[in-house]
N, C-alpha and C. Protein backbone atom coordinates (compact mmCIF):
# COMPACT_ATOMS: atom_id res chain seq x y z
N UNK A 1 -7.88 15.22 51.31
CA UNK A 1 -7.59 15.79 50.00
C UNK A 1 -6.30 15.16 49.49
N UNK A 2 -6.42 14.68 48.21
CA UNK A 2 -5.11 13.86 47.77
C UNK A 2 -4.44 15.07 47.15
N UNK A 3 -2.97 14.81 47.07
CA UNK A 3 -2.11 15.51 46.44
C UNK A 3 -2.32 15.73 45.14
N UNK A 4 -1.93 17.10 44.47
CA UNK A 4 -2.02 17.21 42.84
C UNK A 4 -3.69 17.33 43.16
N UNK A 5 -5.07 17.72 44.18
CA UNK A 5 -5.70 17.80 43.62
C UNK A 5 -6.15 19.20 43.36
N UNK A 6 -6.92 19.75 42.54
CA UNK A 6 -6.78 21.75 41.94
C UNK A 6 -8.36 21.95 41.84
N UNK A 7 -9.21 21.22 42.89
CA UNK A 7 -10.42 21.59 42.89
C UNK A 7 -10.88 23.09 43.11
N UNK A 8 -10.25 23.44 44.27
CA UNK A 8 -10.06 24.73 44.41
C UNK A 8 -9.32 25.86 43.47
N UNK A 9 -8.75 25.29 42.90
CA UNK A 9 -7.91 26.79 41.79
C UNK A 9 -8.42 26.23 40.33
N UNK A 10 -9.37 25.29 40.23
CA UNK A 10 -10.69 25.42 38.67
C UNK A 10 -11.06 26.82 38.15
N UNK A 11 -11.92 27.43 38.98
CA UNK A 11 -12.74 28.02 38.67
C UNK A 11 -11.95 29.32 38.29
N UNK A 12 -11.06 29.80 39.14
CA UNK A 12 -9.41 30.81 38.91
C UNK A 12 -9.28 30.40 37.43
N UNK A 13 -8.53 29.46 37.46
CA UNK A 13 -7.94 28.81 36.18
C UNK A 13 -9.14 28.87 34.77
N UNK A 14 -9.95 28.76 35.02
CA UNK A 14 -11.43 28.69 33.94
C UNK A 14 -11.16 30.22 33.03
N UNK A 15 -11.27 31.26 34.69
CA UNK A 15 -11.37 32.66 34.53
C UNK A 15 -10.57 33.28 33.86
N UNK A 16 -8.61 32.99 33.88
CA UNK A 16 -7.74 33.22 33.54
C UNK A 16 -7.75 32.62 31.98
N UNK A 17 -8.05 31.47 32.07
CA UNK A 17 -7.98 31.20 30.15
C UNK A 17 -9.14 31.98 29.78
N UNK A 18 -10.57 32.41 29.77
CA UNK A 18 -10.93 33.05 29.16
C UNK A 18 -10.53 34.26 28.84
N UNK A 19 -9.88 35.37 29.94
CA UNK A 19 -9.49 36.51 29.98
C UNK A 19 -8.27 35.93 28.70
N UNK A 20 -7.39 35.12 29.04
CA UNK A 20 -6.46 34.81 27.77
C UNK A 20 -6.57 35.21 26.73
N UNK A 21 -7.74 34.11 25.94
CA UNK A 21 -8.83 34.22 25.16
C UNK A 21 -9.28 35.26 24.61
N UNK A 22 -9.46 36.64 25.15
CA UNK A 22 -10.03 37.07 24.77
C UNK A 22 -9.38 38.27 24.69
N UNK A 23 -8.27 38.48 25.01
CA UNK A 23 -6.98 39.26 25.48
C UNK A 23 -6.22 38.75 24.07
N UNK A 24 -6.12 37.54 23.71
CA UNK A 24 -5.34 37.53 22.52
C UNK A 24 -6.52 37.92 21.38
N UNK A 25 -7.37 37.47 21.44
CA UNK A 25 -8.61 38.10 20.05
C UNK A 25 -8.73 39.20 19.73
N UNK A 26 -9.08 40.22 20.81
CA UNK A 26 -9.13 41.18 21.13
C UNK A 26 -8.24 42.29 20.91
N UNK A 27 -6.85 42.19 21.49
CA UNK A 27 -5.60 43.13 21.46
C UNK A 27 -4.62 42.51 20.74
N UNK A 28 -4.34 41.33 21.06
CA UNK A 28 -2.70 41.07 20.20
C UNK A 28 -3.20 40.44 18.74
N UNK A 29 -4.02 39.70 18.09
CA UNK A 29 -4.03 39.63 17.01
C UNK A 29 -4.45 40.53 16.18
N UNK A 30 -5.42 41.89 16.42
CA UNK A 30 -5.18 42.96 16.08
C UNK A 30 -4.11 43.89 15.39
N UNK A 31 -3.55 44.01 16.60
CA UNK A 31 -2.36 44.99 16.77
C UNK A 31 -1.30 44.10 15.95
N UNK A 32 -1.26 42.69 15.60
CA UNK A 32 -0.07 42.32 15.28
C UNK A 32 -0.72 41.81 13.08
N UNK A 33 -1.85 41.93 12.91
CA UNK A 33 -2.59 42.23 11.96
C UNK A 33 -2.36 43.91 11.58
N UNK A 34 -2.78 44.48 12.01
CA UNK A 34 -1.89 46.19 11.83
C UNK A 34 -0.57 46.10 11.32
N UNK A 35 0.44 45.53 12.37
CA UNK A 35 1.39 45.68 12.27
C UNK A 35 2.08 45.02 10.94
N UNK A 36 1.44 43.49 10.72
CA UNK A 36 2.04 43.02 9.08
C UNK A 36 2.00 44.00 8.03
N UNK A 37 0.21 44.52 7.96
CA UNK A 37 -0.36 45.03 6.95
C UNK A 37 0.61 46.57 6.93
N UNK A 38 1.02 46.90 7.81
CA UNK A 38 1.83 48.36 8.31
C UNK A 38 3.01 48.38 7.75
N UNK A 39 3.80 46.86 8.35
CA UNK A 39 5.30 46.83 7.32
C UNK A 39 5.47 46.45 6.29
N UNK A 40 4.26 45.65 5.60
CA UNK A 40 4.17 45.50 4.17
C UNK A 40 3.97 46.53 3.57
N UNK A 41 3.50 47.54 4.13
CA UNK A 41 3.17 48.84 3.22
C UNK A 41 4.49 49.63 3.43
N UNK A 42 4.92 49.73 4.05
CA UNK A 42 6.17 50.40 4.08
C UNK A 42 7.27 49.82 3.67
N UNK A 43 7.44 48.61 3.16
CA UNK A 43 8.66 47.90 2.77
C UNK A 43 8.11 48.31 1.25
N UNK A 44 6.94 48.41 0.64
CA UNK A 44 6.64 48.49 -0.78
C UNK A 44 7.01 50.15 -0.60
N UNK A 45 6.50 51.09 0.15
CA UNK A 45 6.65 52.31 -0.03
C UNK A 45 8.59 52.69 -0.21
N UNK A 46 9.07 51.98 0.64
CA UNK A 46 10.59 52.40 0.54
C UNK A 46 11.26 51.88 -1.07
N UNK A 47 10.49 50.15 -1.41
CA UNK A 47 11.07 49.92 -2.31
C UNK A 47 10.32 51.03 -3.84
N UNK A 48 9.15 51.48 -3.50
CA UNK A 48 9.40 52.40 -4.86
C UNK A 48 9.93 53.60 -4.88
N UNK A 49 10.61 53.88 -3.33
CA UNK A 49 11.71 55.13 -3.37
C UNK A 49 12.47 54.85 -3.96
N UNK A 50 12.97 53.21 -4.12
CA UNK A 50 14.43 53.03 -4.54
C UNK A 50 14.36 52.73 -5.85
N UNK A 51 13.21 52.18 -6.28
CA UNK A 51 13.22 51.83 -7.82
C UNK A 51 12.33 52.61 -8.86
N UNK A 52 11.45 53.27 -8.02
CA UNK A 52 10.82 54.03 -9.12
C UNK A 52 9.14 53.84 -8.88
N UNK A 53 8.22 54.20 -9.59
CA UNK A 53 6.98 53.72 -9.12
C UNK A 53 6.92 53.02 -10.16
N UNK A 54 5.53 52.37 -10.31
CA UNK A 54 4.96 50.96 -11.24
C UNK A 54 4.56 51.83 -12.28
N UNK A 55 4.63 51.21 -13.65
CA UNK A 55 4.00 51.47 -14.50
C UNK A 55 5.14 51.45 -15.57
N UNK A 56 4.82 51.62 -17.15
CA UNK A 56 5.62 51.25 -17.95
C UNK A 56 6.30 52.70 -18.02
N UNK A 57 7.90 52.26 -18.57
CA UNK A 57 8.86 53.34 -17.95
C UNK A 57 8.86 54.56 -19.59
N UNK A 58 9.12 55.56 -19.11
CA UNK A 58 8.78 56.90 -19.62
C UNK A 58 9.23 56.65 -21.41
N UNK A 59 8.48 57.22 -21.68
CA UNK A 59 8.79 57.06 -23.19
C UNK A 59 9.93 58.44 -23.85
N UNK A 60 11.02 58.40 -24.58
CA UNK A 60 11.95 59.31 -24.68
C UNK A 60 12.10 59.66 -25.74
């Protein structure tokens, strides 16, 4: 067996990138899709605490 060779830890290695794979599809681009859509809504919700809501401003 020559050095550097990983015949034996392939099929490991195959297993582990799919679980990867499917571990990032699955849970973290999700959760981190939530999470944009989550603080974009709350950065708009705070900013119409501070400025007011949309629409043309009150007639006097």
């Amino acid at each position: 067996m020559s050095v550097g060779s990983d015949d034996a830890g392939r099929p490991r290695r195959k297993r582990m990138e799919i679980f990867a794979f499917l571990f990032l599809t699955a849970v973290v681009m999700p959760a981190l899709a939530v999470g944009v859509v989550g603080s974009y809504g709350f950065a708009v919700w705070i900013y119409h605490m501070v400025v007011g809501p949309p629409g043309p401003p009150p007639a006097h």
